[in-house]
C-alpha atoms as a PDB file:
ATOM      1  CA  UNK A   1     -27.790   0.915  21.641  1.00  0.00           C
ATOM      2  CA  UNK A   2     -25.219   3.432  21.819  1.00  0.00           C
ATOM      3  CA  UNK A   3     -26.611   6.486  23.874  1.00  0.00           C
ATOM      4  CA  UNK A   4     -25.038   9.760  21.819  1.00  0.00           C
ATOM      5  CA  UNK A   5     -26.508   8.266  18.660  1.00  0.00           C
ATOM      6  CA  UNK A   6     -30.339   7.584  20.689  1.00  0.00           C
ATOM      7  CA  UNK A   7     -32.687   8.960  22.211  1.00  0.00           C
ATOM      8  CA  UNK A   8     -36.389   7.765  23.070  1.00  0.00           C
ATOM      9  CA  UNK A   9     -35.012   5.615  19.753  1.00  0.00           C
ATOM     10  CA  UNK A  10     -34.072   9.197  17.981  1.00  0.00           C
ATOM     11  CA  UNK A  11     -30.952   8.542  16.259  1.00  0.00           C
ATOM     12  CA  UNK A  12     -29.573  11.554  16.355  1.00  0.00           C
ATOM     13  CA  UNK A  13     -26.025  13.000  14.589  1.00  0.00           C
ATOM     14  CA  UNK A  14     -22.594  12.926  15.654  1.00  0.00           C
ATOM     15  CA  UNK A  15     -19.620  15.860  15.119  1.00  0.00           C
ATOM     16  CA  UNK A  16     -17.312  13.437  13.592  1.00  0.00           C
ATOM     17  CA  UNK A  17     -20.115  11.997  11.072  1.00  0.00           C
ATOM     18  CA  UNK A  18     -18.253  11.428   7.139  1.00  0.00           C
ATOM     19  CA  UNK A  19     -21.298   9.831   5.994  1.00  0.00           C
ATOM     20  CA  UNK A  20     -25.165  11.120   7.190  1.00  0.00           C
ATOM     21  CA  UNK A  21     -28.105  10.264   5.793  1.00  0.00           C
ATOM     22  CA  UNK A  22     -31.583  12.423   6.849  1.00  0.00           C
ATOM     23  CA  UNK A  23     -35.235  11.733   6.723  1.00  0.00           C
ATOM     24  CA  UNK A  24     -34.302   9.382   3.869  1.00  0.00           C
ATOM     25  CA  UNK A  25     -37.193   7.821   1.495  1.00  0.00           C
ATOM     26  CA  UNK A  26     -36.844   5.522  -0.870  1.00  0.00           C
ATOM     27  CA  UNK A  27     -39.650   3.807  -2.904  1.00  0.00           C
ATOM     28  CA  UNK A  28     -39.829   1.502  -5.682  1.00  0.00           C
ATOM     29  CA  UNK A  29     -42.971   0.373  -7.153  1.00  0.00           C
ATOM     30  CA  UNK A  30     -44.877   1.337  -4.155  1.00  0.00           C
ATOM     31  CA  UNK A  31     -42.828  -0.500  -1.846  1.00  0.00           C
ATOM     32  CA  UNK A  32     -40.791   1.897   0.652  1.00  0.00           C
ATOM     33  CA  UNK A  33     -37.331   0.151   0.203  1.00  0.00           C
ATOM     34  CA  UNK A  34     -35.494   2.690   2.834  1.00  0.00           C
ATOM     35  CA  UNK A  35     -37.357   4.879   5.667  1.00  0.00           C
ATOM     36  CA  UNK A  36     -34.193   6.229   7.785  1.00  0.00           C
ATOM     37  CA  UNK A  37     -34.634   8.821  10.340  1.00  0.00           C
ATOM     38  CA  UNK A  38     -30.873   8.773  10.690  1.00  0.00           C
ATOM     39  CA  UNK A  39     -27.604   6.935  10.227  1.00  0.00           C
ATOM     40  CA  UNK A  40     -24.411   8.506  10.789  1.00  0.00           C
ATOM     41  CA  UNK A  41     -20.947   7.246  10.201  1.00  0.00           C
ATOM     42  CA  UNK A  42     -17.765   8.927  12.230  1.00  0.00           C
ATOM     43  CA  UNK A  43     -14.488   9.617  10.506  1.00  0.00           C
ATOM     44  CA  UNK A  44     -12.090   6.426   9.949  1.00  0.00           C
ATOM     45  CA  UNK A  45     -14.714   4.127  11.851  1.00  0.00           C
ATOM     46  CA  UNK A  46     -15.568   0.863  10.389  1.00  0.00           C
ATOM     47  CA  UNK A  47     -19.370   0.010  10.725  1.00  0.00           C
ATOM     48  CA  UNK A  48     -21.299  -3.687  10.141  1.00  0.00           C
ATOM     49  CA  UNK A  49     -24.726  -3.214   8.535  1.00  0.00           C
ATOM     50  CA  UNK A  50     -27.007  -6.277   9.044  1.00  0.00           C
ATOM     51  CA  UNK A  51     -30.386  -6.860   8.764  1.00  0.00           C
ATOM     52  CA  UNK A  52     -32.578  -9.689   6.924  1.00  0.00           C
ATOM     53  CA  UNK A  53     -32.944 -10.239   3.308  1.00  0.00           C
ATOM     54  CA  UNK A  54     -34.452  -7.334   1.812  1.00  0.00           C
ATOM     55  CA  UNK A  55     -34.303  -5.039   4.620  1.00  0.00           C
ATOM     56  CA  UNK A  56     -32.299  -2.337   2.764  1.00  0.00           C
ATOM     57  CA  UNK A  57     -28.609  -3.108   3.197  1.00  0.00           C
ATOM     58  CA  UNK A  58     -28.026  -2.833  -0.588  1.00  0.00           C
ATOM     59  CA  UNK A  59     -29.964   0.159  -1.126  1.00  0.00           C
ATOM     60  CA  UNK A  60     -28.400   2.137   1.547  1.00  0.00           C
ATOM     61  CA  UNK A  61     -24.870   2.174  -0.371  1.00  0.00           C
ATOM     62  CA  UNK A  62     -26.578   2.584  -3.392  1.00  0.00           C
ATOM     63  CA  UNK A  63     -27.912   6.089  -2.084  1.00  0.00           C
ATOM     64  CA  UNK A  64     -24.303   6.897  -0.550  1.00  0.00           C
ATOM     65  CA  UNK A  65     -23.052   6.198  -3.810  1.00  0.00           C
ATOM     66  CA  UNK A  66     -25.954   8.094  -5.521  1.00  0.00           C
ATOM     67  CA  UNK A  67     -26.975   4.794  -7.664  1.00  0.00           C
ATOM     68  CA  UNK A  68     -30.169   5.003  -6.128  1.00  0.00           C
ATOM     69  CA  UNK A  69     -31.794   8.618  -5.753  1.00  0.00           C
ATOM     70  CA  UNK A  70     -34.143   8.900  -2.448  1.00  0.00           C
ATOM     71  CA  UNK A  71     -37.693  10.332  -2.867  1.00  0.00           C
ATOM     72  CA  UNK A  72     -37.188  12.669   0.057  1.00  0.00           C
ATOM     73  CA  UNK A  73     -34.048  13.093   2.459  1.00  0.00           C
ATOM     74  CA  UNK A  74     -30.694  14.569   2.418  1.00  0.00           C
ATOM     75  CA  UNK A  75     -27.331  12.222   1.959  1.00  0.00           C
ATOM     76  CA  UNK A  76     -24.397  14.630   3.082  1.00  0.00           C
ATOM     77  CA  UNK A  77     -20.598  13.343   2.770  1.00  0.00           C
ATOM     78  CA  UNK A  78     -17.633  14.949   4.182  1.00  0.00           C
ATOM     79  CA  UNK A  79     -20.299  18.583   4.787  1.00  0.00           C
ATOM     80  CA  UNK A  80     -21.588  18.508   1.205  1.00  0.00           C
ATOM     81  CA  UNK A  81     -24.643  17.709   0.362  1.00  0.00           C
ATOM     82  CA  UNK A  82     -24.340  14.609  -2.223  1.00  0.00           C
ATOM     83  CA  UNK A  83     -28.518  13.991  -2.221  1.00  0.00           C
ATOM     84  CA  UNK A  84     -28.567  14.878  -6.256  1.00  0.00           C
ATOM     85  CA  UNK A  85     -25.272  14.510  -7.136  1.00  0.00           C
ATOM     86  CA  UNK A  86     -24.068  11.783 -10.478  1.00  0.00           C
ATOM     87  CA  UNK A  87     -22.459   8.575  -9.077  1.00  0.00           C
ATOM     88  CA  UNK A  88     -19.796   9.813 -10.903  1.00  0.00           C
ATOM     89  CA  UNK A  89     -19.374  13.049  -9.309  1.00  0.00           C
ATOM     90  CA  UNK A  90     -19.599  11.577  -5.668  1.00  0.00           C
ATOM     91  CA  UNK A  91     -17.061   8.605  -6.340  1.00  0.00           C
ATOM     92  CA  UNK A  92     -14.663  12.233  -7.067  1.00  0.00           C
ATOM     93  CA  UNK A  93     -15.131  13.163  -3.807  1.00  0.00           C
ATOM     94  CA  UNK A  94     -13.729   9.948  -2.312  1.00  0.00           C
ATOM     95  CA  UNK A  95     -16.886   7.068  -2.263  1.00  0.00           C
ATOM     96  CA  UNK A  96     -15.472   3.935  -3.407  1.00  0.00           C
ATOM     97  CA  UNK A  97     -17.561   1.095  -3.799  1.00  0.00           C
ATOM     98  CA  UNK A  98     -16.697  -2.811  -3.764  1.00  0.00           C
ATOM     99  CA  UNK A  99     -19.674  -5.300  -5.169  1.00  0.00           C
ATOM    100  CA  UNK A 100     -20.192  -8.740  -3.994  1.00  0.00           C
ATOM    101  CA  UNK A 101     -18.532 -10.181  -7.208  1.00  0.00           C
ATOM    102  CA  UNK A 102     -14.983  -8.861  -7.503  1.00  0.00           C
ATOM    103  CA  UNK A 103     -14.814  -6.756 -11.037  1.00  0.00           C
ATOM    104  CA  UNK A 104     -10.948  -6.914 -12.248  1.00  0.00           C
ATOM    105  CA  UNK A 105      -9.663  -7.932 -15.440  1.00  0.00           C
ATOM    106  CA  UNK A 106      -9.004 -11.650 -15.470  1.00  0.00           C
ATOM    107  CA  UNK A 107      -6.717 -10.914 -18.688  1.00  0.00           C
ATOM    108  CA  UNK A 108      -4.031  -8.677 -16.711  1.00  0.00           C
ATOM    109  CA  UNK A 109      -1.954  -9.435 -13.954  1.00  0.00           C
ATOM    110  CA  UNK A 110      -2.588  -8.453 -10.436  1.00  0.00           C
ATOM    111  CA  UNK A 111       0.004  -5.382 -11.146  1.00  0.00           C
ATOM    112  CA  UNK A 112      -1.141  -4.253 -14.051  1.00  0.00           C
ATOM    113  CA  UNK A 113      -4.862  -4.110 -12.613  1.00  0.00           C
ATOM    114  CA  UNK A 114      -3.812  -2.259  -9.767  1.00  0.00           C
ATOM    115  CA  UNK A 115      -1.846  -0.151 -12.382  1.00  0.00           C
ATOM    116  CA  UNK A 116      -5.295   1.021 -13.669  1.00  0.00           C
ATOM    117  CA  UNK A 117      -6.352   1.892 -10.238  1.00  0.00           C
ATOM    118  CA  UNK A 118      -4.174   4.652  -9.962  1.00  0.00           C
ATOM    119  CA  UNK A 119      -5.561   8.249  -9.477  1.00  0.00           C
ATOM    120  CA  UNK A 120      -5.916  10.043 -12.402  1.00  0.00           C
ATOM    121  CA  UNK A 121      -5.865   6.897 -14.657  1.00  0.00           C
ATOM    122  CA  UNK A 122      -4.845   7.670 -18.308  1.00  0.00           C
ATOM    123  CA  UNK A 123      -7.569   4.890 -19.676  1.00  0.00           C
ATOM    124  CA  UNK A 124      -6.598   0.986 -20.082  1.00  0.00           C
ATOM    125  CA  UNK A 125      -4.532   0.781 -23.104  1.00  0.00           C
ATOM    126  CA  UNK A 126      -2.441   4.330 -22.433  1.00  0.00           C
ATOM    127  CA  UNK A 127      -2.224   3.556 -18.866  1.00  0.00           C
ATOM    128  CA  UNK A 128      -0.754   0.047 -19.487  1.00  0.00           C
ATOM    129  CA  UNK A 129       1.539   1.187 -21.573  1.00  0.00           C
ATOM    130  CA  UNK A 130       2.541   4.762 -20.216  1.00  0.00           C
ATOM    131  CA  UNK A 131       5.712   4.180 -17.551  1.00  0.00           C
ATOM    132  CA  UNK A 132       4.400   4.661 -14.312  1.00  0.00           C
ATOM    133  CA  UNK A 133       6.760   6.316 -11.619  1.00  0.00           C
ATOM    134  CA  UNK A 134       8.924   4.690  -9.021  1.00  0.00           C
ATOM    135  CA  UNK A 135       6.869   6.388  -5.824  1.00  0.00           C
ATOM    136  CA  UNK A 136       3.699   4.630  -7.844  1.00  0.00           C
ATOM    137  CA  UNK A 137       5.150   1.258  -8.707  1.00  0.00           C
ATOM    138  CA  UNK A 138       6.487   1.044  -4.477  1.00  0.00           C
ATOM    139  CA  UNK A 139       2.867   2.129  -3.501  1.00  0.00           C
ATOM    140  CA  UNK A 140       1.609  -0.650  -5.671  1.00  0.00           C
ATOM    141  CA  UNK A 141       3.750  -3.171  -3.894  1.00  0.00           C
ATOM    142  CA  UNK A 142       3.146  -1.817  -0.410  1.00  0.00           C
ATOM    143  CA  UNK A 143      -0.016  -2.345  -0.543  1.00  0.00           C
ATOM    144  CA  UNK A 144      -0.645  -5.698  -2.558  1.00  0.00           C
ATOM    145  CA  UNK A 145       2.703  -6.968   0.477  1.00  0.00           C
ATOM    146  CA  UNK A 146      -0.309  -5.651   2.948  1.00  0.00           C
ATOM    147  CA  UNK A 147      -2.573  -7.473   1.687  1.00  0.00           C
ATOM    148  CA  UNK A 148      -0.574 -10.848   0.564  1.00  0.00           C
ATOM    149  CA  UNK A 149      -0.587 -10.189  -2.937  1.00  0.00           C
ATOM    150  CA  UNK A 150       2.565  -9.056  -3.529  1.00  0.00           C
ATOM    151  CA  UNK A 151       3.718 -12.984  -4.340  1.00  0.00           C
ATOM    152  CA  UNK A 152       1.616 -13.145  -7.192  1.00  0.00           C
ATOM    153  CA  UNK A 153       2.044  -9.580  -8.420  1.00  0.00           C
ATOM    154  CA  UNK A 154       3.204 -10.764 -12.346  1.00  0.00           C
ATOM    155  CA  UNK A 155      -0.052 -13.628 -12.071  1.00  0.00           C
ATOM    156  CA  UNK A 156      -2.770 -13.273 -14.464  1.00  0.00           C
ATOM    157  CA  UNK A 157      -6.139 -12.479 -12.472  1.00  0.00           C
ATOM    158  CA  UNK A 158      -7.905 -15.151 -13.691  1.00  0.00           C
ATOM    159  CA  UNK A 159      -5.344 -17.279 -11.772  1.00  0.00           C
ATOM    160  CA  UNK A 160      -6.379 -15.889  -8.083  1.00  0.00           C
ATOM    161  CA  UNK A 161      -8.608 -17.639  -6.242  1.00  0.00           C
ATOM    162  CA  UNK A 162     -11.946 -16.480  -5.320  1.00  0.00           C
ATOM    163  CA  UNK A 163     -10.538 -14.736  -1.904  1.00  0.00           C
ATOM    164  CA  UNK A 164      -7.378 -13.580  -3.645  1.00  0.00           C
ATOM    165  CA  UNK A 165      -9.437 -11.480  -5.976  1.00  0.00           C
ATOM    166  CA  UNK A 166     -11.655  -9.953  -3.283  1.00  0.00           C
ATOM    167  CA  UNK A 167      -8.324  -8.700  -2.051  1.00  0.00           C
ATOM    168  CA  UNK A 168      -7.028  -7.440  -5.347  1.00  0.00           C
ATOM    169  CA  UNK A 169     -10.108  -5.860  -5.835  1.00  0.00           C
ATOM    170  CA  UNK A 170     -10.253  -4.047  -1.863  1.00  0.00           C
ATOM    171  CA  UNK A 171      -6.512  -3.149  -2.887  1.00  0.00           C
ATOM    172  CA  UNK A 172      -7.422  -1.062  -6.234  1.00  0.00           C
ATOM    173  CA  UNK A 173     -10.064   0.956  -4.167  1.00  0.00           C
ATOM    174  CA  UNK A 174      -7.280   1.692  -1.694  1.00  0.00           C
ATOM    175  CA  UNK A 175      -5.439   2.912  -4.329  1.00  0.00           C
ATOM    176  CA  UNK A 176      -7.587   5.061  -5.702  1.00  0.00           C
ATOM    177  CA  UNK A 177      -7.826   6.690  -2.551  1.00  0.00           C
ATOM    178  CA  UNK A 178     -11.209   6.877  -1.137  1.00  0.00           C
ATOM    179  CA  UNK A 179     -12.084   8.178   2.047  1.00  0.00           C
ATOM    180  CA  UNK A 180     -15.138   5.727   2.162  1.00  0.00           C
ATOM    181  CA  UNK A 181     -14.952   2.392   1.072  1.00  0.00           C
ATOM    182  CA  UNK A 182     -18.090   0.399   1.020  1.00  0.00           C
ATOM    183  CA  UNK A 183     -17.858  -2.938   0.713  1.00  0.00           C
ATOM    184  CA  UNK A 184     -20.452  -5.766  -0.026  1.00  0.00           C
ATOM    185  CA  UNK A 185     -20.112  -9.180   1.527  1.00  0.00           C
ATOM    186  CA  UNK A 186     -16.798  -9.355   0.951  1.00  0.00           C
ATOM    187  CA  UNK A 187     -16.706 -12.579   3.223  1.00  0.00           C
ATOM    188  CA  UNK A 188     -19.151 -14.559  -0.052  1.00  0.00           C
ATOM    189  CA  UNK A 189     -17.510 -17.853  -0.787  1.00  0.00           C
ATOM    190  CA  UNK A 190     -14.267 -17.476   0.780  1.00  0.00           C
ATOM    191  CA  UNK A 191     -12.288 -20.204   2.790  1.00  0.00           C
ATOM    192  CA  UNK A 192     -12.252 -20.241   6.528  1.00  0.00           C
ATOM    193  CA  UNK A 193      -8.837 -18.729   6.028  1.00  0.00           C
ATOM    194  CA  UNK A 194      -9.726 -16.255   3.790  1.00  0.00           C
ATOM    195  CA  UNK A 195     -12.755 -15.347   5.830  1.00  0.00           C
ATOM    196  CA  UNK A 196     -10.205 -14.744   8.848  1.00  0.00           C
ATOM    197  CA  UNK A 197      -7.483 -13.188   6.677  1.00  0.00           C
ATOM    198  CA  UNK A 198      -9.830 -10.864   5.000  1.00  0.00           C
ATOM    199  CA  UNK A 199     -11.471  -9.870   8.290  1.00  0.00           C
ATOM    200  CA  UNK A 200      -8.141  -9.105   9.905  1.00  0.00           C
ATOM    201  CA  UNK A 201      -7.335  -6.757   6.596  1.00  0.00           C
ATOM    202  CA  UNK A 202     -10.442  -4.538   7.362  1.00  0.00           C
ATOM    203  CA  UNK A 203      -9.594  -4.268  10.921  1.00  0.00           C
ATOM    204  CA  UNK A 204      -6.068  -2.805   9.809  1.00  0.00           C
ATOM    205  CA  UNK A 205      -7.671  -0.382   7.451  1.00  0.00           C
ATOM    206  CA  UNK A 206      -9.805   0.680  10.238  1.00  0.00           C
ATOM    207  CA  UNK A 207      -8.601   4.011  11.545  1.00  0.00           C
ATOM    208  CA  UNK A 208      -7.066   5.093   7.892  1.00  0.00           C
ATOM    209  CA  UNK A 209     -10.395   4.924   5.505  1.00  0.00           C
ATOM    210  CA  UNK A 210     -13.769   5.164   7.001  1.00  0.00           C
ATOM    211  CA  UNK A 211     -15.466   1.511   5.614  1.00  0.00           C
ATOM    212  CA  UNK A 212     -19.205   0.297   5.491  1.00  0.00           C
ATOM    213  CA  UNK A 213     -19.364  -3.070   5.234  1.00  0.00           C
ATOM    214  CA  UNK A 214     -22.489  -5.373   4.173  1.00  0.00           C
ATOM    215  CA  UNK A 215     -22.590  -8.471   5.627  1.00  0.00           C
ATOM    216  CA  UNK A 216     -23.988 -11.811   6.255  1.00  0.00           C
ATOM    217  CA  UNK A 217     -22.301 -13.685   7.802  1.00  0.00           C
ATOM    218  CA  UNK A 218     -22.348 -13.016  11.593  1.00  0.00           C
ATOM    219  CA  UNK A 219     -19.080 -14.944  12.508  1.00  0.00           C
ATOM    220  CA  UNK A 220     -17.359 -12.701  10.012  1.00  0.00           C
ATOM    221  CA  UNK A 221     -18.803  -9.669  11.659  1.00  0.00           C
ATOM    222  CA  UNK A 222     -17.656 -10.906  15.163  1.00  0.00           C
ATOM    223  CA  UNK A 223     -14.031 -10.849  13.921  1.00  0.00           C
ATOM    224  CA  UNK A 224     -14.596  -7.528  12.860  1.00  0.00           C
ATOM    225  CA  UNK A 225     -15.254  -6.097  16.685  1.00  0.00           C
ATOM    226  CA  UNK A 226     -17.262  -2.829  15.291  1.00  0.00           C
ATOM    227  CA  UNK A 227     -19.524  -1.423  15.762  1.00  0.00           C
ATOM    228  CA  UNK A 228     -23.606  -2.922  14.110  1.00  0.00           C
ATOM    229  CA  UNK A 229     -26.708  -1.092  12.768  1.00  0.00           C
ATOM    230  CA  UNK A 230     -29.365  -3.516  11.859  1.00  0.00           C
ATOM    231  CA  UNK A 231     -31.460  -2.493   9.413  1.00  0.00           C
ATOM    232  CA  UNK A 232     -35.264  -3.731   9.050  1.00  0.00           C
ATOM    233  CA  UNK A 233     -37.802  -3.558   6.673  1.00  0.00           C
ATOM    234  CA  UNK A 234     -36.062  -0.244   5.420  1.00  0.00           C
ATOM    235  CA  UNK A 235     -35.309   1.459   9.000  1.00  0.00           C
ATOM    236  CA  UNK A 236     -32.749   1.330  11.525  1.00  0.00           C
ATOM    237  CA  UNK A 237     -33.599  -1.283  14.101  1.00  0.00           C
ATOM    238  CA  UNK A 238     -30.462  -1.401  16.386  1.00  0.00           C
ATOM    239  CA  UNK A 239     -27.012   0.340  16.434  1.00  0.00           C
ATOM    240  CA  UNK A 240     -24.089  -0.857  18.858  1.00  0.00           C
ATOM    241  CA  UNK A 241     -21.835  -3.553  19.922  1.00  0.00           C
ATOM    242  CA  UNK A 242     -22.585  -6.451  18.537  1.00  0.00           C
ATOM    243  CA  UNK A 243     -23.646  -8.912  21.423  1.00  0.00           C
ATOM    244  CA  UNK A 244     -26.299  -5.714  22.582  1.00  0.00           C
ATOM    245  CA  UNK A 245     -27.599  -5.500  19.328  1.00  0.00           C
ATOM    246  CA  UNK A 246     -28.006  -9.309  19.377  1.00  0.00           C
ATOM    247  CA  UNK A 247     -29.431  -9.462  22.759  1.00  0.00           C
ATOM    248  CA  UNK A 248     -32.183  -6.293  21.989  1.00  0.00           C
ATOM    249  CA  UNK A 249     -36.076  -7.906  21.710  1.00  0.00           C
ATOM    250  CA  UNK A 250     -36.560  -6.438  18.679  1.00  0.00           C
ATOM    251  CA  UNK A 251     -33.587  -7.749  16.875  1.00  0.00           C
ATOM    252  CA  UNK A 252     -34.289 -10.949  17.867  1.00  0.00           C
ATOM    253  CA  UNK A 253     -37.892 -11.099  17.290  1.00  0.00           C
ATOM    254  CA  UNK A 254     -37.435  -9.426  13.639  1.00  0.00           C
ATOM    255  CA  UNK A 255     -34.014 -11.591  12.191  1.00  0.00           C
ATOM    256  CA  UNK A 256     -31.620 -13.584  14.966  1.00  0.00           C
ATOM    257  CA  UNK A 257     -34.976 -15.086  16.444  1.00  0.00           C
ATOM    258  CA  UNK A 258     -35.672 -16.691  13.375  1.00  0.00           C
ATOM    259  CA  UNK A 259     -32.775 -18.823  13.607  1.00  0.00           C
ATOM    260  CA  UNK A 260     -30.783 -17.282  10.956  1.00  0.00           C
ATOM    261  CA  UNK A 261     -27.297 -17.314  10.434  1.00  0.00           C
ATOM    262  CA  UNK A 262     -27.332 -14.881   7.233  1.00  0.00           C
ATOM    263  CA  UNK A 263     -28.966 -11.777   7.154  1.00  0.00           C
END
């Protein structure tokens, strides 16, 4: 546990905070799906959120990205008060969100998808076939070289292989410009050299983007070296370095106890 976010196990907020969620409710059917007291995320940090199937993960960037609407609470991102804000409206102010299962067009080629990433973007058709700038087309290949993509830049999507397109799909929310990404399992059914590659591409971005990343896989999150919240049955259960959080009682009795490798 990480003493300036606790207290008497009071998560409490931080100066630096991008991302803070309050006294957050959420409730479907009944069933209280998210009961946060706090969770804070600083400025160009990358956090791990854990935590056993069902315990929330999915519906916490589903608030942050106003999918999912909280009963009670107050979601604030970079000082403004997001809570009741359109999805739409809050990916303006810089939430970008990456699914599980990339979503790029398998009938364009890695350029021309990232082409559509673009800020501003004209549409599909007009954007394809507008003439896009020099400083845009050198951004484009900066980033898909970053991310070893820049090989296969003419290649039809469909092409890529499953960890290829995870990238692709990481590199158009770059793009875009986000100053949150949030990114779910993005280690799913990739290689063990994907897994590592990937893993080493978030740890560049850390320090540039602030990132919240889902995961289950806990070798995966080791690589990462970043900082953990576990979540539980809807509340935070354990925030800090990784081996603490795996070595606190009630982490273990509640998910790693069980003898899981996936949360």
């Amino acid at each position: 546990m990480t003493a300036d976010r606790e207290s008497s196990d009071v998560f409490l907020p931080g100066p630096l905070d991008l991302v803070q969620l309050e006294d957050v409710r959420v409730v479907f059917d009944g069933f209280k799906a998210l009961d946060i007291h706090y969770f804070g995320v600083d400025r160009n940090e990358l956090r791990v959120v854990i935590g056993p199937n069902g315990a929330g993960k999915t519906t916490l960037c589903d608030v942050i990205s106003g999918k999912t609407k909280p009963v009670a609470g107050r979601v604030m991102f970079d000082d403004v008060d997001i809570t009741h804000m359109k999805d739409t409206a809050i990916a303006g102010l810089g939430v970008g969100r990456k699914f599980q299962t990339p979503t790029v067009f398998d009938g364009l080629t890695v350029f021309e998808n990232m082409e559509l990433a673009l800020p501003a973007s004209r549409g599909v058709w007009r954007n394809l076939f507008a003439r896009i700038s020099g400083a845009d087309r050198d951004r484009i290949d900066a980033i898909l070289a970053r991310v070893r993509l820049l090989g296969v830049r003419d290649v039809l999507s469909r092409s890529l292989s499953h960890g290829q397109r995870q990238w692709l799909e990481i590199s158009m929310l770059i793009l875009s410009g986000p100053k949150l990404l949030l990114v779910d399992e993005p280690a799913a059914g990739l290689t063990d050299h994907e897994t590592a590659l990937t893993a080493e591409l978030l740890t560049e971005l850390k320090g540039q983007h602030t990132i919240i990343v889902i995961e289950h896989d806990m070798e995966f999150v080791r690589r990462l070296a970043s900082r953990v919240t576990v979540l539980c049955e809807g509340k935070v259960l354990a925030d800090g370095p990784l081996d603490a959080v795996q070595e606190d009682p009630k982490v273990i009795e509640a998910y790693l106890g069980r003898g899981k490798e996936r949360a």
